[in-house]
Protein backbone atom coordinates (compact mmCIF):
# COMPACT_ATOMS: atom_id res chain seq x y z
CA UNK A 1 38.21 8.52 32.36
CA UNK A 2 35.57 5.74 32.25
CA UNK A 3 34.19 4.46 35.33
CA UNK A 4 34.19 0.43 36.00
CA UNK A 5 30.32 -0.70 35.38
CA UNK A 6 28.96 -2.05 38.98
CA UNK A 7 26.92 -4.40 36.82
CA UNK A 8 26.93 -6.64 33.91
CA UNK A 9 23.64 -6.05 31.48
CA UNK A 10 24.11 -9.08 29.01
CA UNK A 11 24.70 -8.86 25.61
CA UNK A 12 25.13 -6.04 23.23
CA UNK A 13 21.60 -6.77 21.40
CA UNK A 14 20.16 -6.22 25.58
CA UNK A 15 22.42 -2.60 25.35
CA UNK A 16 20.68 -1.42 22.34
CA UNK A 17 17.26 -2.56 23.22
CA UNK A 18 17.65 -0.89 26.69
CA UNK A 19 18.83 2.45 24.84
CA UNK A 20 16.47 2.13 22.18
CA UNK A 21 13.58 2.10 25.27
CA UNK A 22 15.10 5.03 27.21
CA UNK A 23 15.42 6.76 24.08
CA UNK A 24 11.83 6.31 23.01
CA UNK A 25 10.35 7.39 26.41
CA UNK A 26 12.72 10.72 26.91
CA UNK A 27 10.65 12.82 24.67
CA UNK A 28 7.98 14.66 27.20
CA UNK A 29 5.17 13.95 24.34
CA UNK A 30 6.38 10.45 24.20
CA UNK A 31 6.11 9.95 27.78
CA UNK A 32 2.66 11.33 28.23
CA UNK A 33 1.52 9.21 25.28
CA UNK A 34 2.97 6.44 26.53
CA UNK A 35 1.96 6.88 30.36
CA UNK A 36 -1.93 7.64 28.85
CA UNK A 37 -1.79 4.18 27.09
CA UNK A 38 -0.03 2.25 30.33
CA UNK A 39 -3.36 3.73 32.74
CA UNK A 40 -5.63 1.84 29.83
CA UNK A 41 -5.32 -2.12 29.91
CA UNK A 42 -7.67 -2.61 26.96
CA UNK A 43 -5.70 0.06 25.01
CA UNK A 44 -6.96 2.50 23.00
CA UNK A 45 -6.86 3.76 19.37
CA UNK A 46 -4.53 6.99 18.44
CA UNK A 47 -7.55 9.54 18.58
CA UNK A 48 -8.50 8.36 21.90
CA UNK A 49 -4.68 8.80 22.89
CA UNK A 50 -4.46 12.09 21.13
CA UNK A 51 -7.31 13.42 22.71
CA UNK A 52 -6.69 12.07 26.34
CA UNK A 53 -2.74 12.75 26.10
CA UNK A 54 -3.55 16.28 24.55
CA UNK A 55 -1.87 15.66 21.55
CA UNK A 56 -2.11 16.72 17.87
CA UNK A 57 -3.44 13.71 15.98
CA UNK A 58 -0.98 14.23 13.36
CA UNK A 59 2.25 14.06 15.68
CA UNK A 60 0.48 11.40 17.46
CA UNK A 61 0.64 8.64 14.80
CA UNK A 62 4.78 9.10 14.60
CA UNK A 63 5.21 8.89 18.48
CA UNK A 64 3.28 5.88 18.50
CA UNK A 65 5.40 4.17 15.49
CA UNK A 66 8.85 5.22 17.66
CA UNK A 67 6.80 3.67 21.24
CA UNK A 68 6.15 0.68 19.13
CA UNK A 69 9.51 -0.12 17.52
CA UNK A 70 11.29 0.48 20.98
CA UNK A 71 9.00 -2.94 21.74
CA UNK A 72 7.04 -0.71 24.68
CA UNK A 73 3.68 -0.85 22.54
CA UNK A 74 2.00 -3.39 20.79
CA UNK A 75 -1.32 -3.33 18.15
CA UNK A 76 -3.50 -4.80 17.00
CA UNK A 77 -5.42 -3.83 14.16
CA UNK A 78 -9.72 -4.39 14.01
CA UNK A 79 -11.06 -3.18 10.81
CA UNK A 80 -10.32 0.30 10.79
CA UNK A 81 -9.34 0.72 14.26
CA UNK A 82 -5.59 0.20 15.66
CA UNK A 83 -6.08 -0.41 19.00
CA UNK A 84 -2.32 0.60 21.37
CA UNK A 85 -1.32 -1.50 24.41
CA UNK A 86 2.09 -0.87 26.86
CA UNK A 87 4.28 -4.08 26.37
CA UNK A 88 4.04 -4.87 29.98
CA UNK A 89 7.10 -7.45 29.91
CA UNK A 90 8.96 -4.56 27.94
CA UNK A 91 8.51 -2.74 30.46
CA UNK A 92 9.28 -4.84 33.60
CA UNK A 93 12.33 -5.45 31.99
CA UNK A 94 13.59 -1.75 31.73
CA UNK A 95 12.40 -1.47 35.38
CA UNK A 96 14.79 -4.84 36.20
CA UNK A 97 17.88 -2.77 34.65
CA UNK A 98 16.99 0.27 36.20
CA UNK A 99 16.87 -1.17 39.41
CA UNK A 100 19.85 -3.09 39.02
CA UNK A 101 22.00 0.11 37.70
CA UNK A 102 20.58 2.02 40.83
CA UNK A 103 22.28 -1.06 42.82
């Protein structure tokens, strides 16, 4: 049996940006990544997130790409150098729903 929602979340495009988040972040490698990148404000490149997360470089690069399309990251590219920052809005915005679902 489905249970009424206590809440209404908005559209269907909010849904799958909300699931596409949560899904992003529930991978423990995923999190770390992302929680290195979210204690750096200036960001940092994937070998400085590899190395400080304690992850292979090589597995690094596709966790990054997921954190990024879920809208949590965002890049910017300096000559050779990609340089990862934590969405902060993105984020906030997860944290609204969450609190709102927790009532």
């Amino acid at each position: 049996m489905r249970m009424p929602c206590a809440f209404a979340i908005g559209s269907r495009m909010e849904k799958m940006e909300i699931t596409q988040r949560l899904s992003a972040l529930a991978q423990p490698t995923r999190l770390d990544i992302f929680l290195t990148i979210a204690k750096h404000d200036a960001g940092l490149s994937a070998t400085q997130i590899a190395e400080e997360a304690g992850a292979l470089r090589t597995n690094t690069s596709v966790h990054l790409t997921v954190l990024r399309n879920a809208g949590l990251l965002t890049s910017t590219k300096s000559g050779r150098t990609v340089t990862y920052k934590v969405e902060r809005e993105a984020v906030r915005s997860l944290a609204r729903f969450l609190s709102r679902a927790a009532g």
